[in-house]
N, C-alpha and C. Protein backbone atom coordinates (compact mmCIF):
# COMPACT_ATOMS: atom_id res chain seq x y z
N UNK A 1 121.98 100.53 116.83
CA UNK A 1 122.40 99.14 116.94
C UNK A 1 122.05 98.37 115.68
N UNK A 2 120.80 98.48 115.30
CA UNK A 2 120.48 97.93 113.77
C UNK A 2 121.19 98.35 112.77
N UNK A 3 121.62 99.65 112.27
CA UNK A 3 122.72 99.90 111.68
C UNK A 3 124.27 98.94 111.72
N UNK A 4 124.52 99.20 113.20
CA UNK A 4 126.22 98.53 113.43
C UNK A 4 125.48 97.30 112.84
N UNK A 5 124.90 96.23 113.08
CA UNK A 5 124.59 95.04 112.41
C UNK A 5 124.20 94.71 111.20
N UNK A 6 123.89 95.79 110.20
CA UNK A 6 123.28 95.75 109.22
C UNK A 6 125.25 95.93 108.36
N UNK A 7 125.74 96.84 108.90
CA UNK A 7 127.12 97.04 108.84
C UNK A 7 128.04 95.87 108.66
N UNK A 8 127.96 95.44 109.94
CA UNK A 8 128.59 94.11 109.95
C UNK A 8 128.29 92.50 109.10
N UNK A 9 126.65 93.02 109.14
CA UNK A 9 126.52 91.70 108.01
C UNK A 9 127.07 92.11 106.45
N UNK A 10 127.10 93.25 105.97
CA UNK A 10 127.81 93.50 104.64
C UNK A 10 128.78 93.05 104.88
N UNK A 11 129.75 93.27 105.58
CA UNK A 11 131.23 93.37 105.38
C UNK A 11 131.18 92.08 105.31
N UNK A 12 130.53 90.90 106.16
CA UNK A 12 130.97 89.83 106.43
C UNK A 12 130.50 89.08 104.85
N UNK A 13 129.48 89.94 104.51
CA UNK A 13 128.53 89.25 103.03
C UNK A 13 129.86 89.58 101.64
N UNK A 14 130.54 90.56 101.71
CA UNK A 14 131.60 90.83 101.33
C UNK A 14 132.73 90.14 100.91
N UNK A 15 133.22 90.01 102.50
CA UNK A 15 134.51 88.60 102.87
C UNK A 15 134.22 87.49 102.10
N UNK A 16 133.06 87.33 102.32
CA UNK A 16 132.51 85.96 102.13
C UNK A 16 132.58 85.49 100.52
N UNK A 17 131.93 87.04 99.71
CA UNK A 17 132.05 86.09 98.25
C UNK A 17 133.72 86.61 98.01
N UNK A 18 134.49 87.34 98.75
CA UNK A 18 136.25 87.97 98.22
C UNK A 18 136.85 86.10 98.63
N UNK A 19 136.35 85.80 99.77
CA UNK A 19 137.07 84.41 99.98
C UNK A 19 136.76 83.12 99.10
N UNK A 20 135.31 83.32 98.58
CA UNK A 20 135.30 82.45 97.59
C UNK A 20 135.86 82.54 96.35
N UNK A 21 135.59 84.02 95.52
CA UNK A 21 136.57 84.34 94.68
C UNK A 21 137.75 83.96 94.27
N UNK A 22 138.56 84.46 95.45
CA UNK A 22 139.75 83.86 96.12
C UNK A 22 139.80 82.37 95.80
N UNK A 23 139.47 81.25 96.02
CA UNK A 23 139.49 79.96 96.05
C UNK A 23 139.22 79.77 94.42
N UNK A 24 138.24 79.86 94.13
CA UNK A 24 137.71 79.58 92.68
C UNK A 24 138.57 80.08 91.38
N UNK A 25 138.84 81.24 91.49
CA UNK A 25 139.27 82.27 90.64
C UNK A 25 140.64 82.67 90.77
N UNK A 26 141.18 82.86 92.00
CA UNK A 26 142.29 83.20 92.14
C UNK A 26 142.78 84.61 92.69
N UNK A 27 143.62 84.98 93.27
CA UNK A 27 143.45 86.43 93.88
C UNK A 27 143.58 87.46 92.75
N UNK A 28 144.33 86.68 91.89
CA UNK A 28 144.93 88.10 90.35
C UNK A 28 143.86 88.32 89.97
N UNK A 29 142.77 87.22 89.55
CA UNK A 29 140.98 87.51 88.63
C UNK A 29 141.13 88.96 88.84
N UNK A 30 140.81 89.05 87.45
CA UNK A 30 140.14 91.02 87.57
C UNK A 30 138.70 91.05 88.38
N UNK A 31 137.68 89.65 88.70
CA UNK A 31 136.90 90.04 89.67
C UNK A 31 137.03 89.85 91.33
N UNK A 32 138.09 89.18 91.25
CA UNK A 32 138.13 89.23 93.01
C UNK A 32 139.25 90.37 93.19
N UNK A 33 139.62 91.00 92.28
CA UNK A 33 140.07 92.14 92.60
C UNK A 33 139.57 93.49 92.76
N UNK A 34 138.59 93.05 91.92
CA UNK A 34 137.09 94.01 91.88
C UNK A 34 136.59 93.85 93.14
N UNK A 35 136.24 92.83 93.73
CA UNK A 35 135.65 92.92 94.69
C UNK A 35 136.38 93.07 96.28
N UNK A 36 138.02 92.59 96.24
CA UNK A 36 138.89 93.61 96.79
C UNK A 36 138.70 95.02 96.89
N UNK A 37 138.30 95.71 95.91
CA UNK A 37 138.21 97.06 95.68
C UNK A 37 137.00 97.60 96.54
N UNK A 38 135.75 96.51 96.25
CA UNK A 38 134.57 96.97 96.86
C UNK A 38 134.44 96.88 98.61
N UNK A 39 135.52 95.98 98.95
CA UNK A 39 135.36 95.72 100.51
C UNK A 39 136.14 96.78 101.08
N UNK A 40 137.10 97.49 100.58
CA UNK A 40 137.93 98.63 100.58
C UNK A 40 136.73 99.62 100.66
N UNK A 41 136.32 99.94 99.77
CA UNK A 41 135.35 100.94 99.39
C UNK A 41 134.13 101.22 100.79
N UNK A 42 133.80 99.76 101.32
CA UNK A 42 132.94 99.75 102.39
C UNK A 42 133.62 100.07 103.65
N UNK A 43 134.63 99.31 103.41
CA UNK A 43 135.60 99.52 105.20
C UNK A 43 135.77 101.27 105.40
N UNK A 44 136.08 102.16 104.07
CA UNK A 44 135.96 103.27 104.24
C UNK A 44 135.18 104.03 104.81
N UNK A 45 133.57 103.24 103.67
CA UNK A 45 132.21 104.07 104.40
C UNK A 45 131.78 103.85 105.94
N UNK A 46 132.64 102.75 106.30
CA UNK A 46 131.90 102.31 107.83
C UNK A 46 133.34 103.32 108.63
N UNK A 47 133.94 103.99 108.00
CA UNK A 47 135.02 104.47 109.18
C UNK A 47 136.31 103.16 109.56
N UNK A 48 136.20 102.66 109.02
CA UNK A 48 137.48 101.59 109.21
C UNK A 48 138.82 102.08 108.35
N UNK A 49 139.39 102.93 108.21
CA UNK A 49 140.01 103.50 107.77
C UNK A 49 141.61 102.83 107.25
N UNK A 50 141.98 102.30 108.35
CA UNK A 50 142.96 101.08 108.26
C UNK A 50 142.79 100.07 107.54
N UNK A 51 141.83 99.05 108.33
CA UNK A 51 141.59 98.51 107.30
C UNK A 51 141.21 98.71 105.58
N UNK A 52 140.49 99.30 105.79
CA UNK A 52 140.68 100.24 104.02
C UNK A 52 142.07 100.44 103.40
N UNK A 53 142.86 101.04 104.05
CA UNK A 53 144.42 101.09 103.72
C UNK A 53 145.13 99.86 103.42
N UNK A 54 145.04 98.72 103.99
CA UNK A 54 145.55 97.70 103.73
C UNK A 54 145.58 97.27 102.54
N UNK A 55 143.43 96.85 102.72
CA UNK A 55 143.10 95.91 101.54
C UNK A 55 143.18 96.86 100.24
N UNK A 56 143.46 98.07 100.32
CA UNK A 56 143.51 98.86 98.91
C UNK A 56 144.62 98.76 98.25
N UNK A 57 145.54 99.37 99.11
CA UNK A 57 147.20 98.81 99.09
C UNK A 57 147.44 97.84 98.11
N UNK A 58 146.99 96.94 98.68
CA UNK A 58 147.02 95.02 98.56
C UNK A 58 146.30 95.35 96.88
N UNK A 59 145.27 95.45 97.20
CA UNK A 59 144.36 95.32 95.23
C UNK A 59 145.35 96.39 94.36
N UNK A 60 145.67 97.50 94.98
CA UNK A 60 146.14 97.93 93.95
C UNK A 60 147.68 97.62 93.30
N UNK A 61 148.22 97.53 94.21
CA UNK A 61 149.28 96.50 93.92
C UNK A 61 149.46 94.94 92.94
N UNK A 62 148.28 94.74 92.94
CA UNK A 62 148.15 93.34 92.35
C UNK A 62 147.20 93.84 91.20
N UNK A 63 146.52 95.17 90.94
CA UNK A 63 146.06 95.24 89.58
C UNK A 63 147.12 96.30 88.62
N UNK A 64 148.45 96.68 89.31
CA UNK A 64 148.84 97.14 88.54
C UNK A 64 149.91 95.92 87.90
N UNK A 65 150.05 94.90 88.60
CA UNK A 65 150.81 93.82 87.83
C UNK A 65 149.96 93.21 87.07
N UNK A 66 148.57 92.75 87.36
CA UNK A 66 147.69 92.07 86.66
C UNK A 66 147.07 92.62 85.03
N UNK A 67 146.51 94.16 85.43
CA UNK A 67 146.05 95.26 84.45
C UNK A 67 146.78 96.21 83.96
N UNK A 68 147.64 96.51 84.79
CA UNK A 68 148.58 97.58 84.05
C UNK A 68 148.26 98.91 85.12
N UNK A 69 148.87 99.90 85.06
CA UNK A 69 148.81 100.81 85.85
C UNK A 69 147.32 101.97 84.96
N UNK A 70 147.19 101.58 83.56
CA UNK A 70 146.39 102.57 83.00
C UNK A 70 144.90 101.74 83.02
N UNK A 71 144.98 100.71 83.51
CA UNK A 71 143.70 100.23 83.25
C UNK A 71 142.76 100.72 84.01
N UNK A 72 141.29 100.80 84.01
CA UNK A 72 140.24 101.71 84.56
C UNK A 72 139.88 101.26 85.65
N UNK A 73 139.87 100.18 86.16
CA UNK A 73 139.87 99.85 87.79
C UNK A 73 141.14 99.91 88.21
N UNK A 74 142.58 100.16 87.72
CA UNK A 74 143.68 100.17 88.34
C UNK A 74 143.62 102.08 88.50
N UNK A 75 142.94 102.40 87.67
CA UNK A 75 143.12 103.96 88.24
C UNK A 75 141.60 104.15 89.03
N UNK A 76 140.58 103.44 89.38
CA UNK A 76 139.87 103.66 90.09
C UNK A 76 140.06 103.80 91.34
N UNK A 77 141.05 102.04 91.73
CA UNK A 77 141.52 101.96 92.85
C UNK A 77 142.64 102.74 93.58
N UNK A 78 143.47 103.57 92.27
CA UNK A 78 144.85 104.48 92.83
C UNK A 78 143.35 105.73 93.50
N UNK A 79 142.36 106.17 92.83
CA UNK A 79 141.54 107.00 93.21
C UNK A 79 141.15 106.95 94.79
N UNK A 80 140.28 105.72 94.83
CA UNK A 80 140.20 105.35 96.45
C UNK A 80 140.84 104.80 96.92
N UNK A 81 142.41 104.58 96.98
CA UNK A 81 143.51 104.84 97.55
C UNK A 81 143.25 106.60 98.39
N UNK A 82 143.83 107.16 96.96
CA UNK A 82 144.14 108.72 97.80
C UNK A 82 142.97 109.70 98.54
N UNK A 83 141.48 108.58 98.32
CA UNK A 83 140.62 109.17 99.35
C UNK A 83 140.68 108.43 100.86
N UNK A 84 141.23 106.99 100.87
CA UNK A 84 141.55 106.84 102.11
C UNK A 84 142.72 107.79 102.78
N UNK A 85 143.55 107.95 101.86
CA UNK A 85 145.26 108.83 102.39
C UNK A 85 144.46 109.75 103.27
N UNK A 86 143.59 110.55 102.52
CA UNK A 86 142.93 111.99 102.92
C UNK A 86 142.00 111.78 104.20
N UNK A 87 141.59 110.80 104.16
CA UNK A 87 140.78 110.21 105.57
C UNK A 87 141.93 109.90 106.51
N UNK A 88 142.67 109.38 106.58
CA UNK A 88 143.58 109.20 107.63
C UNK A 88 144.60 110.68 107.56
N UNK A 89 144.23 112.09 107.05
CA UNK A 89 145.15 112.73 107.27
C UNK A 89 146.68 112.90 106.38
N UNK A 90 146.33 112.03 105.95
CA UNK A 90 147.79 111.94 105.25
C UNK A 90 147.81 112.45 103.69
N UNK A 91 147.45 113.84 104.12
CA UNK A 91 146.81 114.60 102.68
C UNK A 91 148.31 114.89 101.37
N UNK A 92 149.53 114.75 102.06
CA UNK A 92 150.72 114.66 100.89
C UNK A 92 150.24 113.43 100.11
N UNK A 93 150.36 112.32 100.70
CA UNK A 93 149.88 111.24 99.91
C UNK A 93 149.34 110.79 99.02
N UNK A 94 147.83 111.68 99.75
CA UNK A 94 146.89 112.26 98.98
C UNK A 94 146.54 112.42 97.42
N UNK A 95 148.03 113.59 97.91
CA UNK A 95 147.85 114.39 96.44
C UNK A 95 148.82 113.94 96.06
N UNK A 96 149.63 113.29 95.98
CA UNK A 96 150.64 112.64 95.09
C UNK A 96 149.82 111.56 94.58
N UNK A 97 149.57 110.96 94.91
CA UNK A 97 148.89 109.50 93.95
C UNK A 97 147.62 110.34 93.57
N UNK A 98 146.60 111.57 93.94
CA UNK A 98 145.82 111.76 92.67
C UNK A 98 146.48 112.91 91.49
N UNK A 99 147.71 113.13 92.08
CA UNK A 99 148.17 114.19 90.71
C UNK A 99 148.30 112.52 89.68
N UNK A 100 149.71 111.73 89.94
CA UNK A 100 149.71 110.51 89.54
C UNK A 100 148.35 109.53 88.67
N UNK A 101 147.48 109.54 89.54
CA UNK A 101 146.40 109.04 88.68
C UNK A 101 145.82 109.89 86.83
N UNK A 102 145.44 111.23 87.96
CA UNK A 102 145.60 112.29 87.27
C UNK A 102 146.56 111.95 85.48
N UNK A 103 147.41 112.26 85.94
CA UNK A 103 148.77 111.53 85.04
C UNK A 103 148.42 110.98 83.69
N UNK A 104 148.29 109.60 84.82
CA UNK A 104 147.61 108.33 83.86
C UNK A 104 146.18 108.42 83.12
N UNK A 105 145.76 108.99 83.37
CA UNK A 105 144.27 109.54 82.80
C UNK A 105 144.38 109.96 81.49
N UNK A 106 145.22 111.20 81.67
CA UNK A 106 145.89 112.41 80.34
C UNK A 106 146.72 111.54 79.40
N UNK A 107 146.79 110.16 79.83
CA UNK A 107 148.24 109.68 78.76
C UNK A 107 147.62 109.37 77.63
């Protein structure tokens, strides 16, 4: 039980500075996209898997217009992208966006 709560106060400690970010900075900022990335990163570790899919989706989408597709958090996030794919099963996915990353790495 101390765990699930210790859980839940991150995520919410999370939200909290992505929504201020958000307000101050703007959603494009390379840091509230960063920190898009990091609430992704947690929703994973707690098993939220979906949610992870979304908000990754969402950042990476908006850092490849913002940064470019070669930039090093835009290929971090294509990275934990295709480790959520692989958590939900959806191992083609998977491996298409890390051959893809892959790709972009070698260019």
């Amino acid at each position: 039980r101390v765990q699930i709560e210790l859980d839940t106060s991150a995520v919410m400690a999370l939200q909290e500075i992505l929504d201020i970010q958000k307000n101050e900075l703007g959603e494009r900022h390379p840091d509230t996209l960063r920190s898009m990335n990091n609430l992704g990163l947690t929703y994973s570790s707690l098993n939220r898997h979906e949610d992870a899919l979304k908000l990754q989706q969402e950042t990476l989408r908006l850092q490849q217009e913002v940064l470019g597709e070669r930039h090093p958090d835009t290929l971090r996030s294509m990275n934990n992208l295709g480790l959520t794919y692989s958590s939900l099963n959806r191992h083609e996915d998977a491996l298409k966006l890390q051959q893809e990353t892959l790709r972009l790495q070698q260019e």
